[in-house]
Protein backbone atom coordinates (compact mmCIF):
# COMPACT_ATOMS: atom_id res chain seq x y z
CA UNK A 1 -6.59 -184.49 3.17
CA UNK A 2 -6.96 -182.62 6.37
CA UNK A 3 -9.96 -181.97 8.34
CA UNK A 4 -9.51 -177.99 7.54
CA UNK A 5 -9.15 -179.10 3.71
CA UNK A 6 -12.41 -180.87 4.02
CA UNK A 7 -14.19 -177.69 6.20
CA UNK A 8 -13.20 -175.82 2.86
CA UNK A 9 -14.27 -178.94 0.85
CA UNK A 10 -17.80 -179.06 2.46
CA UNK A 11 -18.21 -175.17 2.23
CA UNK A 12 -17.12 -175.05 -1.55
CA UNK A 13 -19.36 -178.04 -2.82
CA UNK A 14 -21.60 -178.91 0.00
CA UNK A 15 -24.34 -177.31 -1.56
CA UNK A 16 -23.94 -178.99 -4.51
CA UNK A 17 -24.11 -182.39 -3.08
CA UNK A 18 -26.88 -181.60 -0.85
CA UNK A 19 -28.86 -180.63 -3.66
CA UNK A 20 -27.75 -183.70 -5.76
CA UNK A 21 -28.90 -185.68 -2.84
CA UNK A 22 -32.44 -183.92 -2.67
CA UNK A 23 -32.59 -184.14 -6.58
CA UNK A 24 -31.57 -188.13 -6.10
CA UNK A 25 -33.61 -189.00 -3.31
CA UNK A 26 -37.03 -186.79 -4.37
CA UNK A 27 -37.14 -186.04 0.27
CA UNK A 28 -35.70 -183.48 2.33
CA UNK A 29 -35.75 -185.68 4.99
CA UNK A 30 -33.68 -188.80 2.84
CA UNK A 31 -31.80 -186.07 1.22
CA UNK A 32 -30.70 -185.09 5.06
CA UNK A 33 -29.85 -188.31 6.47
CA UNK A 34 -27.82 -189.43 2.90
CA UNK A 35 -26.35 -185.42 2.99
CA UNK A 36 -25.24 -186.13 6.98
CA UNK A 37 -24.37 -190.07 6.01
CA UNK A 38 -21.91 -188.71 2.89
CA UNK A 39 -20.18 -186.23 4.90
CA UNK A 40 -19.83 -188.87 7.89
CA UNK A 41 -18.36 -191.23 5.38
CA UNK A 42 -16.14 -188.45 4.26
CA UNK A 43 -14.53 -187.71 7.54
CA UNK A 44 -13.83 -191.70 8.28
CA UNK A 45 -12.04 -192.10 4.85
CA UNK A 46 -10.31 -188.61 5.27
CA UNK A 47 -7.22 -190.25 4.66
CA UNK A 48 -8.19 -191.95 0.92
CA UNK A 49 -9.49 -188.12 0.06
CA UNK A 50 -6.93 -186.83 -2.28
CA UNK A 51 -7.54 -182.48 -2.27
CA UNK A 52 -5.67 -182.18 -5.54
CA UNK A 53 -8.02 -184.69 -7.52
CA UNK A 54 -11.45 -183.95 -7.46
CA UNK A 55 -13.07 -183.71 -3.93
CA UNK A 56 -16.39 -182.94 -5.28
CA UNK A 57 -16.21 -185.96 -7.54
CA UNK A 58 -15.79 -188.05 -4.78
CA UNK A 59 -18.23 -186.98 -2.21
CA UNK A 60 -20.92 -187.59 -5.25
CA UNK A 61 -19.15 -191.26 -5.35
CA UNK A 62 -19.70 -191.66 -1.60
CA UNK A 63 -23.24 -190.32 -1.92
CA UNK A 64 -24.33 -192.34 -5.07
CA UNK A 65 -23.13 -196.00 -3.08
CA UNK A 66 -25.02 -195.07 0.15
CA UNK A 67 -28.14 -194.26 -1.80
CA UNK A 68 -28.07 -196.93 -3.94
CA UNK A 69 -26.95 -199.47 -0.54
CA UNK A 70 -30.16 -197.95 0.92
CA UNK A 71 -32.32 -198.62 -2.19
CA UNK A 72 -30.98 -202.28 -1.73
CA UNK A 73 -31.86 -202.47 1.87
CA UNK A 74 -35.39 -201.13 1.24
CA UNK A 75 -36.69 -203.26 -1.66
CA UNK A 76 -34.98 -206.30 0.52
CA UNK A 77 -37.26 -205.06 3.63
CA UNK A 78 -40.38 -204.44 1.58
CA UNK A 79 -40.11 -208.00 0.41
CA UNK A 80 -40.80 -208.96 4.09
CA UNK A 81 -42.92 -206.59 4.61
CA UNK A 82 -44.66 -203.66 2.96
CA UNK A 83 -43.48 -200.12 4.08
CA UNK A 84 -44.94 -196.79 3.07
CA UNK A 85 -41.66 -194.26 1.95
CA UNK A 86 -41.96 -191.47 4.40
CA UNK A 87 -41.14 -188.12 3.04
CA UNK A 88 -42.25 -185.14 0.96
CA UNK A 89 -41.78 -184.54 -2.34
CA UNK A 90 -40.51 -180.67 -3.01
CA UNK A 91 -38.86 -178.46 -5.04
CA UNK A 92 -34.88 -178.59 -5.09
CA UNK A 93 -34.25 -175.71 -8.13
CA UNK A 94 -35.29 -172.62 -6.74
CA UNK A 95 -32.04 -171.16 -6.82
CA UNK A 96 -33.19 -168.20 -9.26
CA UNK A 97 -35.01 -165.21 -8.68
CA UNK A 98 -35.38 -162.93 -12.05
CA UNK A 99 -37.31 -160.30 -12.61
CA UNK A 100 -40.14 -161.54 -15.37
CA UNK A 101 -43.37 -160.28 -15.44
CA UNK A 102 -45.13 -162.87 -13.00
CA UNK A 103 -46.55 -164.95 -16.33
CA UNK A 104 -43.07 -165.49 -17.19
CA UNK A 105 -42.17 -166.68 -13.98
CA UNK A 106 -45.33 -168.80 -13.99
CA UNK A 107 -44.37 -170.48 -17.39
CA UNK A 108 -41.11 -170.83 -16.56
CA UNK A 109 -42.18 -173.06 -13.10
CA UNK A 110 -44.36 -174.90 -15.36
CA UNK A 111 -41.15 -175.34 -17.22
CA UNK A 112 -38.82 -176.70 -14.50
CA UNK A 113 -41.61 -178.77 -12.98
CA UNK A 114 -42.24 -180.49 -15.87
CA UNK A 115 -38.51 -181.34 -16.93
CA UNK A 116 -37.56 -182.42 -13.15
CA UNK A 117 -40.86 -184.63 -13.43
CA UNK A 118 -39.65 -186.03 -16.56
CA UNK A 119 -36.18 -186.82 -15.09
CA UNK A 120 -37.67 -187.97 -12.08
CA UNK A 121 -39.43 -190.98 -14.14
CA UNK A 122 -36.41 -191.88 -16.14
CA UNK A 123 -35.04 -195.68 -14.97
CA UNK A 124 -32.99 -195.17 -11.98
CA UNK A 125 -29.38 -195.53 -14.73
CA UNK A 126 -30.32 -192.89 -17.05
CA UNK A 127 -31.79 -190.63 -14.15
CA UNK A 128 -28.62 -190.85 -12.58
CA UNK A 129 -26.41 -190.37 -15.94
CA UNK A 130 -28.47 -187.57 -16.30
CA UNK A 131 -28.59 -185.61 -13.21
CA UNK A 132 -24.04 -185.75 -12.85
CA UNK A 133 -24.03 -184.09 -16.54
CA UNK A 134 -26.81 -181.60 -15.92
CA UNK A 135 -27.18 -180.81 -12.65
CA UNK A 136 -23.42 -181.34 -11.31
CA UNK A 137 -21.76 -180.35 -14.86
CA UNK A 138 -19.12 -183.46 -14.59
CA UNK A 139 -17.58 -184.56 -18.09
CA UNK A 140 -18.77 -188.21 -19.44
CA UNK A 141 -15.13 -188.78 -18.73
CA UNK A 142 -15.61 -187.90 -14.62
CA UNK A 143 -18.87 -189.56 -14.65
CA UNK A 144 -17.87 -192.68 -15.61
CA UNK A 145 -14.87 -193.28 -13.58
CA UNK A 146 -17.36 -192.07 -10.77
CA UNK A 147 -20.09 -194.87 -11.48
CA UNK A 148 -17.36 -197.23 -12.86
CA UNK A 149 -18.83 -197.79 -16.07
CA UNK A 150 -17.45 -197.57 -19.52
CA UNK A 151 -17.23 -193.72 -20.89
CA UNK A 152 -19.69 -195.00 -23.82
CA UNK A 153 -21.58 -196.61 -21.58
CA UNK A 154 -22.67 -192.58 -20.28
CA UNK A 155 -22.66 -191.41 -23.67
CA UNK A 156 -25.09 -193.95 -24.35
CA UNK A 157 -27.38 -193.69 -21.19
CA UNK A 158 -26.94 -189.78 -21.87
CA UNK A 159 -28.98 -190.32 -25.40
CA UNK A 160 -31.42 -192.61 -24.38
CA UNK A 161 -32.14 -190.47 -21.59
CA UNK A 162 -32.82 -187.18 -23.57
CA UNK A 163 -34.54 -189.19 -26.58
CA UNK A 164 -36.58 -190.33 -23.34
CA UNK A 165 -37.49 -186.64 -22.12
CA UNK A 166 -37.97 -184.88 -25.86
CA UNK A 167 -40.51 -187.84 -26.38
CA UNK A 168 -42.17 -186.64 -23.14
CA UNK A 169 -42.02 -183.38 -23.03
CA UNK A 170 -43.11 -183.15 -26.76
CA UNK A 171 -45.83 -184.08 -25.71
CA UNK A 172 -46.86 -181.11 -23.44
């Protein structure tokens, strides 16, 4: 891939993946340095980046291993020594603006905060499995060969995952 292949890349999906990386990491200001950190990664390996594949698929590759590299380096530090996570939590999804009466729009925030609450406390696997099929509409089929797991495997993690959320949002 060339570097004006991966301008068009980064224009065509890099809102996605910066929102998959605010959505991962629950912080603007994580979701900036692992947005910056992907794209970085992205322009090193330019060469491995094959344009007629699936760019988007990758970047989400590269993004998922440094976040989950930087998860490792953090619970490795806070066995040292406790550190307070610096950030603030906000809200990712406001992408729509529709024109309900304000006590729809007020349900329907109630709504969206409660499911992205919900995903937020699933285990870190089924999170994960979760937010690729949802939020970045990949196949089981992509998201496996993008986590390098069996395609049953996400299947799997995909049911226990919403039997997880209709359990807790039932009870709201």
């Amino acid at each position: 891939m060339t570097k004006q292949e991966l301008e068009v890349c980064i224009q065509t999906y890099g809102r996605d993946i910066y929102s998959f990386c605010r959505q991962l990491t629950g912080s603007r200001q994580e979701a900036d340095e692992l947005y910056q950190d992907t794209l970085l990664t992205a322009v090193e390996k330019l060469e491995r980046i094959d344009g007629r594949r699936n760019p988007k698929s990758y970047l989400l590759s590269v993004a998922i291993r440094l976040w989950r590299n930087r998860r490792r380096k953090f619970a490795w530090r806070r066995r040292i020594a406790e550190v307070l996570p610096a950030g603030e939590k906000g809200d990712v999804w406001d992408r729509e603006a529709d024109a309900f009466s304000l006590e729809e729009q007020i349900l329907a925030q109630e709504k969206k905060t409660a499911v992205r609450l919900a995903v937020s406390r699933l285990p870190e696997h089924l999170r994960l499995v979760t937010l690729l099929y949802y939020m970045e509409e990949l196949s089981t089929a992509q998201i496996a060969g993008l986590l390098r797991i069996p395609k049953g495997t996400v299947s799997s993690r995909l049911y226990q995952a919403r039997k997880r959320l209709r359990r807790e949002l039932e009870k709201l």
